[in-house]
PDB file of N, CA and C in Angstrom:
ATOM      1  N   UNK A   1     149.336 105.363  64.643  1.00  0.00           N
ATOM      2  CA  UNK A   1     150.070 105.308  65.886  1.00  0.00           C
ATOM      3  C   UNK A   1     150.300 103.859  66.293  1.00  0.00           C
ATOM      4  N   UNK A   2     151.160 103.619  66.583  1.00  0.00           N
ATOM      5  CA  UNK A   2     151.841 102.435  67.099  1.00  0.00           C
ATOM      6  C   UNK A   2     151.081 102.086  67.992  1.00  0.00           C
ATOM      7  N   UNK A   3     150.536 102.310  69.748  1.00  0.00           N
ATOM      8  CA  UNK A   3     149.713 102.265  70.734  1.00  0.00           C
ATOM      9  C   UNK A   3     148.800 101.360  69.723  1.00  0.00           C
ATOM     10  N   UNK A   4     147.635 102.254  68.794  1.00  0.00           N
ATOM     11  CA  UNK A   4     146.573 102.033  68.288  1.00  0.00           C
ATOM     12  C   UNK A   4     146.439 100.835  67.355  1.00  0.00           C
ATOM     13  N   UNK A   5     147.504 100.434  66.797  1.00  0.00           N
ATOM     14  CA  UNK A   5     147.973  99.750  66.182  1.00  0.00           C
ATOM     15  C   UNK A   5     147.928  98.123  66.598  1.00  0.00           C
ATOM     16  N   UNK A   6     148.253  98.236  68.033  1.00  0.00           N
ATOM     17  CA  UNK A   6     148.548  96.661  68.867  1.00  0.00           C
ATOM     18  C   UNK A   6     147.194  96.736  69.826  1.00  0.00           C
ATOM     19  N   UNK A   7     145.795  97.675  69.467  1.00  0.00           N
ATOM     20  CA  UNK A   7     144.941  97.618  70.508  1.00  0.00           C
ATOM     21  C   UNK A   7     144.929  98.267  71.389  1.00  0.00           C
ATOM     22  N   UNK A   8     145.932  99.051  71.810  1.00  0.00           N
ATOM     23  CA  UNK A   8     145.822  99.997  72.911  1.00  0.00           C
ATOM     24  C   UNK A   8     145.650 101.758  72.394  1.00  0.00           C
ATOM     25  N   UNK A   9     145.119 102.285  73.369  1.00  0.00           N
ATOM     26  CA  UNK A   9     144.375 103.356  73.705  1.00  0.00           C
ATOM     27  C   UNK A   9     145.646 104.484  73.346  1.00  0.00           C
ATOM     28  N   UNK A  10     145.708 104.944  72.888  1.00  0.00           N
ATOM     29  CA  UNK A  10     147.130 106.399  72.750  1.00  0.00           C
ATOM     30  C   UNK A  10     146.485 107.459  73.798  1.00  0.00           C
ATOM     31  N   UNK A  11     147.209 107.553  75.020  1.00  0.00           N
ATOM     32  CA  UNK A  11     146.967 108.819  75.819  1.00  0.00           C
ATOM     33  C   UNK A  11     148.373 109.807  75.202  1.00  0.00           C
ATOM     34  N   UNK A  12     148.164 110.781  75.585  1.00  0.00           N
ATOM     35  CA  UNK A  12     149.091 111.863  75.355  1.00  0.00           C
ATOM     36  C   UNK A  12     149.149 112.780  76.744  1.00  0.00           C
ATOM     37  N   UNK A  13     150.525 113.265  77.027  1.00  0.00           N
ATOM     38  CA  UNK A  13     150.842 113.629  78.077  1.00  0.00           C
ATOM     39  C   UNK A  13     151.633 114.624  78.161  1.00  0.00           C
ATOM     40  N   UNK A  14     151.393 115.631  78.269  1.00  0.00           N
ATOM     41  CA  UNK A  14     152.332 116.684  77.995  1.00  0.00           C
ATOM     42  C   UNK A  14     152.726 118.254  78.678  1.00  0.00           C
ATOM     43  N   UNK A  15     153.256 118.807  79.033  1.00  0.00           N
ATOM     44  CA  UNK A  15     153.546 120.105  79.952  1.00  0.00           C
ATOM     45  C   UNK A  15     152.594 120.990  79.567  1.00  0.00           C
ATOM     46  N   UNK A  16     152.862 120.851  78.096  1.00  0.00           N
ATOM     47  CA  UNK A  16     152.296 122.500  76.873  1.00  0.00           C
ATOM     48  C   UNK A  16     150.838 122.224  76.035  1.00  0.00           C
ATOM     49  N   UNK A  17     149.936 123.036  77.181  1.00  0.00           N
ATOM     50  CA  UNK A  17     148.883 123.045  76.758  1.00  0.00           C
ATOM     51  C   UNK A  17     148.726 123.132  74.956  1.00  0.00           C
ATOM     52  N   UNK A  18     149.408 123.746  74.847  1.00  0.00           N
ATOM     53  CA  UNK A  18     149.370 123.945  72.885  1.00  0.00           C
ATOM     54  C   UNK A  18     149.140 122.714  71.962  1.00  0.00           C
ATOM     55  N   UNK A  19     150.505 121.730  72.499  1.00  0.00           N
ATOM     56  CA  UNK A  19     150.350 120.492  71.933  1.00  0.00           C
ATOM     57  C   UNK A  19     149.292 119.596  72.333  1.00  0.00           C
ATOM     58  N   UNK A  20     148.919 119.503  73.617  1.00  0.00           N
ATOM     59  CA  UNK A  20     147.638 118.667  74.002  1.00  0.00           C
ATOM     60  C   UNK A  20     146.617 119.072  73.310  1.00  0.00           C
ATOM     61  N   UNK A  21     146.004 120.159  72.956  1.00  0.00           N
ATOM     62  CA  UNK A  21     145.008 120.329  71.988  1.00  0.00           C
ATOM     63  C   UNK A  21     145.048 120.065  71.190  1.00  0.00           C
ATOM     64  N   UNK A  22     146.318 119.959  70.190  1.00  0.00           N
ATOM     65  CA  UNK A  22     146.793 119.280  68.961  1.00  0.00           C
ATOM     66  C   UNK A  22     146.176 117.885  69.075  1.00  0.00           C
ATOM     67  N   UNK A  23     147.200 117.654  69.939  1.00  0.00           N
ATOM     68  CA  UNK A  23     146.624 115.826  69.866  1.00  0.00           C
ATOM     69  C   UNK A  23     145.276 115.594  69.851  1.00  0.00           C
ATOM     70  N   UNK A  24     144.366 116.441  70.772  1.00  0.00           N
ATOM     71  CA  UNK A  24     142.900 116.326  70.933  1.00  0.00           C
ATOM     72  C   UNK A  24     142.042 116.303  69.383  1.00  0.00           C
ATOM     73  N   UNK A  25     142.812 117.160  68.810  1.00  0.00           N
ATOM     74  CA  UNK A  25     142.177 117.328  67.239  1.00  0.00           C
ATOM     75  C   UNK A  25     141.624 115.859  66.642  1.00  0.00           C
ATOM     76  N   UNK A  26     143.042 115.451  66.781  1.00  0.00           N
ATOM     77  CA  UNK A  26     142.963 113.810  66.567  1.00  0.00           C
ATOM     78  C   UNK A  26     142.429 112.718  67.127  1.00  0.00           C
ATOM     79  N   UNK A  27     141.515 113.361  68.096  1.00  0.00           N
ATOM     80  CA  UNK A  27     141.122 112.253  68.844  1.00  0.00           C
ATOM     81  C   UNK A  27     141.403 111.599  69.718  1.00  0.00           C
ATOM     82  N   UNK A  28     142.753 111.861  70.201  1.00  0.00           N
ATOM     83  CA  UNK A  28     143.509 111.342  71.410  1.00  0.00           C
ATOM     84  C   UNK A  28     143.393 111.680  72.487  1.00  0.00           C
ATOM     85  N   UNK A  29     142.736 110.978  73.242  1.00  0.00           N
ATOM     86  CA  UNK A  29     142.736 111.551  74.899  1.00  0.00           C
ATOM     87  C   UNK A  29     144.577 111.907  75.313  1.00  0.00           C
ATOM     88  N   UNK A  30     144.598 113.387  75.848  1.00  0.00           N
ATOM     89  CA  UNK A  30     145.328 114.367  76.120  1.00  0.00           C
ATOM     90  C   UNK A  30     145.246 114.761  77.695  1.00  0.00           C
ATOM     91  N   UNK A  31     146.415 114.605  78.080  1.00  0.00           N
ATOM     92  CA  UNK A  31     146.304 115.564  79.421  1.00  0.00           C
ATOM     93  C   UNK A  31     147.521 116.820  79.424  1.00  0.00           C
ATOM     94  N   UNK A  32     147.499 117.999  80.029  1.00  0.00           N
ATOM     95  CA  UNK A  32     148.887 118.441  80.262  1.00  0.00           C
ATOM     96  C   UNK A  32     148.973 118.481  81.616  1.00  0.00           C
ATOM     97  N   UNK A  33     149.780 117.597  82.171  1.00  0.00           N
ATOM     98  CA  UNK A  33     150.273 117.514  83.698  1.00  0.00           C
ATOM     99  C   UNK A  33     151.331 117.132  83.417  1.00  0.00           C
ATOM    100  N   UNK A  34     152.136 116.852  84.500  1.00  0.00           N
ATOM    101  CA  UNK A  34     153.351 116.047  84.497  1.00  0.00           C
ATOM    102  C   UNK A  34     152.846 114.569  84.956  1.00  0.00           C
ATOM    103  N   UNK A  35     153.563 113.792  84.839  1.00  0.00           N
ATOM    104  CA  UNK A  35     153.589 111.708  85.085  1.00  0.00           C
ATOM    105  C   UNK A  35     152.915 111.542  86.054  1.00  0.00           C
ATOM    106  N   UNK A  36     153.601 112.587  87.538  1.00  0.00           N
ATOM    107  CA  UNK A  36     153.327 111.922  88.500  1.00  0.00           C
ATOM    108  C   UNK A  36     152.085 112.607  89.173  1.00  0.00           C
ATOM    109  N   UNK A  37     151.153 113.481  88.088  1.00  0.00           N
ATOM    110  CA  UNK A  37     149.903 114.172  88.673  1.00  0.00           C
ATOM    111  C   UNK A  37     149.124 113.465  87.968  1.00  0.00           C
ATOM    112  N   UNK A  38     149.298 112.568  86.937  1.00  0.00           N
ATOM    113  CA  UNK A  38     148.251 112.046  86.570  1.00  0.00           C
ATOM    114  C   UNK A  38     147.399 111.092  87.194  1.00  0.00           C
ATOM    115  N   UNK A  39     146.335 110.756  86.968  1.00  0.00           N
ATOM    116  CA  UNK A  39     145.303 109.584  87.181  1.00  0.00           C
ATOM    117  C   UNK A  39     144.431 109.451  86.562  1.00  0.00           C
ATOM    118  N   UNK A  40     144.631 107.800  86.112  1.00  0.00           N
ATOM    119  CA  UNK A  40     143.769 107.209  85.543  1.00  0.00           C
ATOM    120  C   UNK A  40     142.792 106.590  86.069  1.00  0.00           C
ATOM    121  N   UNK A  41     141.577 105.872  85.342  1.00  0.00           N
ATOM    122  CA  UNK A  41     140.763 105.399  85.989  1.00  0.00           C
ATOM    123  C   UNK A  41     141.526 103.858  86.009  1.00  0.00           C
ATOM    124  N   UNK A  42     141.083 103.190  87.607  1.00  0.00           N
ATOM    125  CA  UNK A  42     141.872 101.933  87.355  1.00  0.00           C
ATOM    126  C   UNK A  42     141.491 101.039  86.518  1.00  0.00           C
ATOM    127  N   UNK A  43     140.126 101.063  85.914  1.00  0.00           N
ATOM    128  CA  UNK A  43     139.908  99.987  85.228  1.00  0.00           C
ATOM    129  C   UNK A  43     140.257 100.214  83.546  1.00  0.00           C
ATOM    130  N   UNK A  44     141.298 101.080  83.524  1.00  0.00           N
ATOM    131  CA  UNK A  44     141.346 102.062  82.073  1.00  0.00           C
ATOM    132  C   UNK A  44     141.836 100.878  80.700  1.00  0.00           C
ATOM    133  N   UNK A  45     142.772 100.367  81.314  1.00  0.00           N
ATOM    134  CA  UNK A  45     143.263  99.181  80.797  1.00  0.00           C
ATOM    135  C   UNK A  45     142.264  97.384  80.495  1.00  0.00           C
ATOM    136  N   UNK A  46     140.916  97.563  80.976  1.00  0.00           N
ATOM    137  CA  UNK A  46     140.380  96.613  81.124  1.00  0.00           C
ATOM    138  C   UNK A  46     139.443  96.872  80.087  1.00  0.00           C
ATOM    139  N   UNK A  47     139.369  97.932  79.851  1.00  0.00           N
ATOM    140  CA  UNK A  47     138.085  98.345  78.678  1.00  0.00           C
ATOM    141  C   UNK A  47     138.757  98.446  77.454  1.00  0.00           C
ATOM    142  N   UNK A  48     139.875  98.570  77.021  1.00  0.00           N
ATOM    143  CA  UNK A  48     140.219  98.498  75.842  1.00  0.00           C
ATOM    144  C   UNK A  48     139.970  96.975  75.126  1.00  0.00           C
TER     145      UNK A  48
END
């Protein structure tokens, strides 16, 4: 993955529970919400 690639973290974000578990397989932190229900922790970007 590209993200993983330059150091950063790959979240996945998606409507359809189906595919978020997919991604989870892989290891990718997954949410299914939409953009504007998400939240992160603020310091999410500081720990990578």
């Amino acid at each position: 993955m590209a993200a993983g690639e330059f150091g950063f973290p790959p979240i996945g974000l998606d409507l359809r529970a189906d595919n978020v578990e997919r991604l989870k397989t892989f290891g990718i932190e997954a949410h299914c919400k939409a953009l504007d229900d998400l939240k992160l922790e603020e310091n999410a970007m500081s720990s990578a």
